[in-house]
Protein backbone atom coordinates (compact mmCIF):
# COMPACT_ATOMS: atom_id res chain seq x y z
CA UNK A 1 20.45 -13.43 18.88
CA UNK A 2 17.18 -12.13 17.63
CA UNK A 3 14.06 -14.22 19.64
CA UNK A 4 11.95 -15.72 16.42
CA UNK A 5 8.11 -16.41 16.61
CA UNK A 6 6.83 -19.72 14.86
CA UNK A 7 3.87 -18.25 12.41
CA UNK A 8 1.19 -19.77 10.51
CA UNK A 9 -0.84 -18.13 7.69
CA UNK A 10 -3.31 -19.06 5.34
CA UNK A 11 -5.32 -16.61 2.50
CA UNK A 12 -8.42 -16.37 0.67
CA UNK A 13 -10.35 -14.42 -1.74
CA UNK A 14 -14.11 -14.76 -3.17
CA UNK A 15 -15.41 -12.74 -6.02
CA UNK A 16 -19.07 -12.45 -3.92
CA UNK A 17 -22.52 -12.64 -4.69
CA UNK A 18 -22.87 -9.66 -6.84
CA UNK A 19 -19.87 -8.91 -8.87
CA UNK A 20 -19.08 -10.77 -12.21
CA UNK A 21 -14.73 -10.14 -11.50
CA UNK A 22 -12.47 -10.50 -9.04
CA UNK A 23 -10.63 -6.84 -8.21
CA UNK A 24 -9.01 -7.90 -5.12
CA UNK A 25 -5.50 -9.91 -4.87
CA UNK A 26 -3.51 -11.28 -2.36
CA UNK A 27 -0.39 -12.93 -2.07
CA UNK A 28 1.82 -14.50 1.18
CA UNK A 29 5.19 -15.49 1.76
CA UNK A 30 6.10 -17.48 4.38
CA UNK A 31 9.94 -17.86 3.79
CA UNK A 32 9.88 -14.01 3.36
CA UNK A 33 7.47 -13.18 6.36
CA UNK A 34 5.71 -10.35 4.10
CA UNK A 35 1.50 -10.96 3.73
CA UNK A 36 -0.33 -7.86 1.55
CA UNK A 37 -4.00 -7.84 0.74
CA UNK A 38 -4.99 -4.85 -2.46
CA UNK A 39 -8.39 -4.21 -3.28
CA UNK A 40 -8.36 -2.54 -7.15
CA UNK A 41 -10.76 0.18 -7.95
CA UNK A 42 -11.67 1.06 -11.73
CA UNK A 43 -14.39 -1.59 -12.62
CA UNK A 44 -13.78 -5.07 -14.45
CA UNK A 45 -10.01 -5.40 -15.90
CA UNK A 46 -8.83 -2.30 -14.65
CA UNK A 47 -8.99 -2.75 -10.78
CA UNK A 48 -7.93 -6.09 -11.04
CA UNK A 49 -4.95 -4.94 -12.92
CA UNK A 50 -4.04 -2.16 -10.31
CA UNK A 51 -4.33 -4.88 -7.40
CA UNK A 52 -1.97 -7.09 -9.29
CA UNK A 53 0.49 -4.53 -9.75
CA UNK A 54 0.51 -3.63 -5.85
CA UNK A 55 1.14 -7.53 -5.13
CA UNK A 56 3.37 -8.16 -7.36
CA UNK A 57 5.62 -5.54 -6.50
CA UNK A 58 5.83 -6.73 -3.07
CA UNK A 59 6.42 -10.33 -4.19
CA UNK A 60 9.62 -9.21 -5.82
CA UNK A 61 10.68 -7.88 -2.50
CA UNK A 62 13.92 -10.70 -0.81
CA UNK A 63 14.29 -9.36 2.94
CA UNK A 64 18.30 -8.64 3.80
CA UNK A 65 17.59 -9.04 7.50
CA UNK A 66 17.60 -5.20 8.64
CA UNK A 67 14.39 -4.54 10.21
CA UNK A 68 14.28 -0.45 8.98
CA UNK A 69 16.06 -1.33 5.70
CA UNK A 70 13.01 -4.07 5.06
CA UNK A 71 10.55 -1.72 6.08
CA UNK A 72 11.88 1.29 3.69
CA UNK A 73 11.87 -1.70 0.44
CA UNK A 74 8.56 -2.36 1.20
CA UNK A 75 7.35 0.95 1.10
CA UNK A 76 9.64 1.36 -2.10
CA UNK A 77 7.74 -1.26 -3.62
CA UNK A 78 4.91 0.83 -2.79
CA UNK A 79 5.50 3.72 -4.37
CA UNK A 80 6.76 2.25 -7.55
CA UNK A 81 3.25 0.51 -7.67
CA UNK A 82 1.26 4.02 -7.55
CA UNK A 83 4.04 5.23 -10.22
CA UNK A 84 3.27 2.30 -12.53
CA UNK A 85 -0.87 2.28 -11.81
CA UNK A 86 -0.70 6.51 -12.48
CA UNK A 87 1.26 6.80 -15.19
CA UNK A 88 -0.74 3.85 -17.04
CA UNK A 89 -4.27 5.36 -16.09
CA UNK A 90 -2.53 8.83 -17.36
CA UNK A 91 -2.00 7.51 -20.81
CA UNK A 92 -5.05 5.21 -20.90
CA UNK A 93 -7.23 8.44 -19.72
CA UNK A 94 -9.23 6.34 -16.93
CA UNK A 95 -8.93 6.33 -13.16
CA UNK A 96 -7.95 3.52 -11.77
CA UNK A 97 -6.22 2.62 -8.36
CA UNK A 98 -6.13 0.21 -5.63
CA UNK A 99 -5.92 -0.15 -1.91
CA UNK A 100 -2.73 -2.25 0.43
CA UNK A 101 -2.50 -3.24 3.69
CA UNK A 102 0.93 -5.36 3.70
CA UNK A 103 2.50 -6.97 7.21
CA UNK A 104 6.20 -7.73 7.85
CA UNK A 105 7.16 -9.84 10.70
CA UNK A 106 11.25 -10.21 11.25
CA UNK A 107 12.33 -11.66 14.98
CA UNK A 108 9.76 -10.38 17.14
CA UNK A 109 9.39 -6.71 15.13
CA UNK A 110 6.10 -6.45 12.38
CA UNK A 111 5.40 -3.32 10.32
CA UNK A 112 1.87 -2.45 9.16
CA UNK A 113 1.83 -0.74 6.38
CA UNK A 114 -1.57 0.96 4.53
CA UNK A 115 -3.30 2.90 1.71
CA UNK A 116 -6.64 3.08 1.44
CA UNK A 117 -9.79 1.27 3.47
CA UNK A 118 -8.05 -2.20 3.72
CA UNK A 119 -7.51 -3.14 7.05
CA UNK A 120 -5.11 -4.74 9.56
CA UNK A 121 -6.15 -5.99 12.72
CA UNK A 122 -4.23 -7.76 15.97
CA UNK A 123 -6.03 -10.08 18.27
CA UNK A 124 -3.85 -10.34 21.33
CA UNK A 125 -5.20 -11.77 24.58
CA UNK A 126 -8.81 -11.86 23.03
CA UNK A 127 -8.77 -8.28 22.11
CA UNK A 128 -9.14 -7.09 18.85
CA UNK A 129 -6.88 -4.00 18.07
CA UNK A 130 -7.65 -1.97 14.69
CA UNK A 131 -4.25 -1.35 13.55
CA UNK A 132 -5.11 1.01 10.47
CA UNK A 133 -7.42 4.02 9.92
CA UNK A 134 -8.66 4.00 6.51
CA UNK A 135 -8.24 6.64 4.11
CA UNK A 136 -12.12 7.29 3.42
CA UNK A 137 -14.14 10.54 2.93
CA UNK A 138 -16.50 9.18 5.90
CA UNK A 139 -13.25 7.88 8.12
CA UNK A 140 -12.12 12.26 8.08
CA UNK A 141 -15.99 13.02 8.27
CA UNK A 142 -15.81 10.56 11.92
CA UNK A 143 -12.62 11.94 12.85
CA UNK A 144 -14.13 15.41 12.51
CA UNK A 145 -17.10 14.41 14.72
CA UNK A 146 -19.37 15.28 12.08
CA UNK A 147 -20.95 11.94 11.98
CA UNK A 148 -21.07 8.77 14.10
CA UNK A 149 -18.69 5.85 13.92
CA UNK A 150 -21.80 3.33 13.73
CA UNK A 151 -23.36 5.77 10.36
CA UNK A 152 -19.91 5.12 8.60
CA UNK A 153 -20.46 1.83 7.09
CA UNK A 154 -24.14 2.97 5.52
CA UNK A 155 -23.37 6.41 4.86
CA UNK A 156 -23.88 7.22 0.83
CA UNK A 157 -19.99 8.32 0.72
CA UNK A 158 -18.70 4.66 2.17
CA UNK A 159 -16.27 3.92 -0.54
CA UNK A 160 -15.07 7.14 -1.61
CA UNK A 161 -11.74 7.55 -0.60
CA UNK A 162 -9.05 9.91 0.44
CA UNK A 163 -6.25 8.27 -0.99
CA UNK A 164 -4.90 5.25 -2.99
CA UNK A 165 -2.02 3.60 -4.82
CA UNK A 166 -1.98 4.99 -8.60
CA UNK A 167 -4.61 7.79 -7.50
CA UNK A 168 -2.12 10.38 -7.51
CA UNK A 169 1.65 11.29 -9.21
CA UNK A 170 2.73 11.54 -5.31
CA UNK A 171 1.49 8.82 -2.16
CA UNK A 172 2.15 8.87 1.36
CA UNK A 173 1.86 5.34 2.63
CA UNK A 174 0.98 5.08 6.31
CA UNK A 175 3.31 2.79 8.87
CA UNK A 176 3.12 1.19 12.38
CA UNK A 177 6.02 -0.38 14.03
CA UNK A 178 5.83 -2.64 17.02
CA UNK A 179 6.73 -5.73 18.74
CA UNK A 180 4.79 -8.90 17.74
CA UNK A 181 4.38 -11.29 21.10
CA UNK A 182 3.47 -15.24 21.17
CA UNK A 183 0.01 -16.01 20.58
CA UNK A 184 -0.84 -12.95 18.41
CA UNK A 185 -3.26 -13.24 15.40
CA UNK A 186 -3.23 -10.49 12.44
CA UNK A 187 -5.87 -10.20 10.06
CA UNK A 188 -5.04 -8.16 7.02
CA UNK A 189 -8.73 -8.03 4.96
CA UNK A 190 -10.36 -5.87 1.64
CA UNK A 191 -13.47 -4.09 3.11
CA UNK A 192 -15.84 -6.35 1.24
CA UNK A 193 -15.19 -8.33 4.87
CA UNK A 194 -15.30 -5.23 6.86
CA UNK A 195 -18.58 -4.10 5.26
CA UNK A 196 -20.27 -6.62 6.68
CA UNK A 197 -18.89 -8.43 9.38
CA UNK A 198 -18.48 -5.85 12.63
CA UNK A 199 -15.17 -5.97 14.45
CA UNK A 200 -17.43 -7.55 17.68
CA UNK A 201 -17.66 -11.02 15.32
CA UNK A 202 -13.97 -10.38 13.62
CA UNK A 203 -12.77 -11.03 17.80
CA UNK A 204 -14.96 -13.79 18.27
CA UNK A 205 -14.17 -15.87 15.37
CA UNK A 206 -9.98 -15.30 15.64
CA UNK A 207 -10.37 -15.80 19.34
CA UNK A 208 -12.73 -19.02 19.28
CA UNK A 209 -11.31 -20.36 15.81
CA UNK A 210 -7.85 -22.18 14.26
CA UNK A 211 -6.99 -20.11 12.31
CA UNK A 212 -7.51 -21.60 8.99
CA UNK A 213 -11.09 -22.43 10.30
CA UNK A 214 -11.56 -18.84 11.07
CA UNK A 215 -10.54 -17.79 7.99
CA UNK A 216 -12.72 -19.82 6.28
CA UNK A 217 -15.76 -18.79 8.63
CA UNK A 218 -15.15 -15.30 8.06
CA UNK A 219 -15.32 -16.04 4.57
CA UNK A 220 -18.63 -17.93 4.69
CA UNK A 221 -20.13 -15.47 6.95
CA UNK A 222 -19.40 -12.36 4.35
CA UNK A 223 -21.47 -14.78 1.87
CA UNK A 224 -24.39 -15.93 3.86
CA UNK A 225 -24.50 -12.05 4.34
CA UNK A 226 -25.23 -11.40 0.48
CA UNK A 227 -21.83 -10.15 -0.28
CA UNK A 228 -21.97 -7.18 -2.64
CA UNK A 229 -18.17 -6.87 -2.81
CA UNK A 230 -15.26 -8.84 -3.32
CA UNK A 231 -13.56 -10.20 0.06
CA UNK A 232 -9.94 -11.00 0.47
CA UNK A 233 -8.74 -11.78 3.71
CA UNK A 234 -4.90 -13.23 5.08
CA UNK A 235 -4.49 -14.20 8.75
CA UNK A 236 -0.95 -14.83 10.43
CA UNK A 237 -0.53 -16.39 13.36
CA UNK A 238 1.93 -15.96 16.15
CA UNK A 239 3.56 -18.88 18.50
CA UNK A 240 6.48 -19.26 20.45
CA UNK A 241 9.16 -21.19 18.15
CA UNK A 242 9.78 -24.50 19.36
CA UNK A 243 13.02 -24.70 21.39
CA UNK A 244 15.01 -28.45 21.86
CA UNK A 245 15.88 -28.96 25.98
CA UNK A 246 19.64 -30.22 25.62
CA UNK A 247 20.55 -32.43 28.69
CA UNK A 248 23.07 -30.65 31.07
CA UNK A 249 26.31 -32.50 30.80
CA UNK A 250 28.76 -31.90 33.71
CA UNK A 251 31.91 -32.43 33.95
CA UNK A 252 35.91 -31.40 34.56
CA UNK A 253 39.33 -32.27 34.02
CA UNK A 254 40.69 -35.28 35.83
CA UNK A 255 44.27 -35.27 37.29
C-alpha cells in the first residue's frame, strides 16, 4: 500500500499597489492534490484571460491514481492551454501569454511542473530548495555567467522572458519528479512575491510560520514593500497522516 502524507494548503492573490487588474490566478484542490499558480502577460483583460485559461485547464484534470499517467494529463492540460491562448492571440493579432508553476502530490511522489518565471520552492528541514529555474532573458544571461545572480532582479530585462504558455504554436513544459517526506512545505508563487521578497526571508517565514500565517505574512510583506506587481502565492504542507494504534489481541484455539 502506497504511504500517504496528511497536507494542508491555503492560497492567495492581491492585485498590489500599482496595478488597476488582477492578471494572476490560482486555483487548489485538495481532494485532487493538484495546486497551480499562472501569472498572465498582455495588459488588463488579456493576461487575466490567459491565466484563467492555464487554471482552468488544470481544474478539469480528475487524477486515475497512476503517478506517470497523472503527471503526462497535467502536462496535457498544459499544452492545450498554450494551444487555446496562441491560437486566440493569432486571430485577435495581440500577444498575450501567461506563466504556470502547478504541484502534484500522490502517496509520497509530487511533480513540479513550470513555464515561465513562476516559482516553486521546498522548505525541508529549514532549508529552502528552489525547485524551478525560470524561463527569463536574465535567468540564460546568469546561467551564461554574463551577469551576477544578485543584478537579476534589477536588471532592465527582468521580465522578459524566454518562454510561456500561448507564446508560441509549440511549448516545452519543464518537470521535476521526487519523493515528498513529512514535514515538507511547498510554495508555488507569481514573481510579484519573488521580486521583492529574497529567498533568505521566503525560509524564515515558512520555517518560523503556520502556514496559513506565513502565507498571509508573505503577502503583507510584498505590500508594505510597495508592490508594483500582482502576487499570487499557494503553500502546501506536508505531515505524516494520522495512523489509529489497534490493541494487540492474542489468542488461539482451545481444545
Amino acid at each position: 500500500m502506497t504511504s500517504q502524507l496528511r497536507l494542508e494548503s491555503f492560497g492567495a492573490t492581491h492585485v498590489g499597489c500599482v496595478r488597476t487588474n488582477n492578471e494572476d490566478s490560482y486555483w487548489v484542490s485538495p481532494e485532487h492534490n493538484i495546486w497551480v499558480v499562472a501569472d498572465g502577460m498582455g495588459g488588463h483583460e488579456k493576461g487575466e484571460w490567459a491565466s484563467g485559461v492555464v487554471t482552468k485547464a488544470v481544474s478539469q484534470i480528475v487524477p486515475v491514481g497512476d503517478f506517470n499517467a497523472d503527471c503526462t494529463t497535467l502536462a496535457d492540460a498544459i499544452h492545450g492551454a498554450n494551444a487555446a491562448i496562441f491560437q486566440t492571440a493569432q486571430k485577435q493579432g495581440v500577444q498575450m501569454g501567461s506563466t504556470v508553476v502547478a504541484l502534484y502530490l500522490s502517496g509520497t511522489h509530487f511533480a513540479l511542473l513550470w513555464v515561465g518565471d513562476s516559482r516553486g520552492y521546498l522548505l525541508r528541514d529549514g532549508v529552502l530548495h528552489r525547485l524551478t529555474s525560470d524561463h527569463s532573458q536574465v535567468q540564460a544571461m546568469v546561467d551564461q555567467g554574463l551577469i551576477a545572480p544578485e543584478d537579476a532582479a534589477t536588471h532592465p530585462m527582468a521580465h522578459v522572458l524566454a518562454r510561456a504558455v500561448g507564446a508560441q504554436a509549440g511549448l516545452e513544459v519543464d518537470v521535476i519528479t521526487d519523493e515528498a517526506e513529512p514535514g515538507d512545505v511547498f510554495l508555488l508563487c507569481s514573481d510579484g512575491l519573488t521580486n521583492r521578497i529574497p529567498d533568505e526571508e521566503i525560509a524564515a517565514i515558512l520555517a518560523a510560520e503556520g502556514h496559513r500565517a506565513a502565507l498571509d505574512r508573505l503577502i503583507a510583506l510584498t505590500l508594505e514593500r510597495n508592490a508594483p506587481d500582482n502576487v499570487t502565492a499557494v503553500i502546501v504542507g506536508a505531515s505524516e497522516a494520522t495512523r489509529l494504534a489497534l490493541p494487540q489481541v492474542s489468542g488461539g484455539a482451545q481444545s
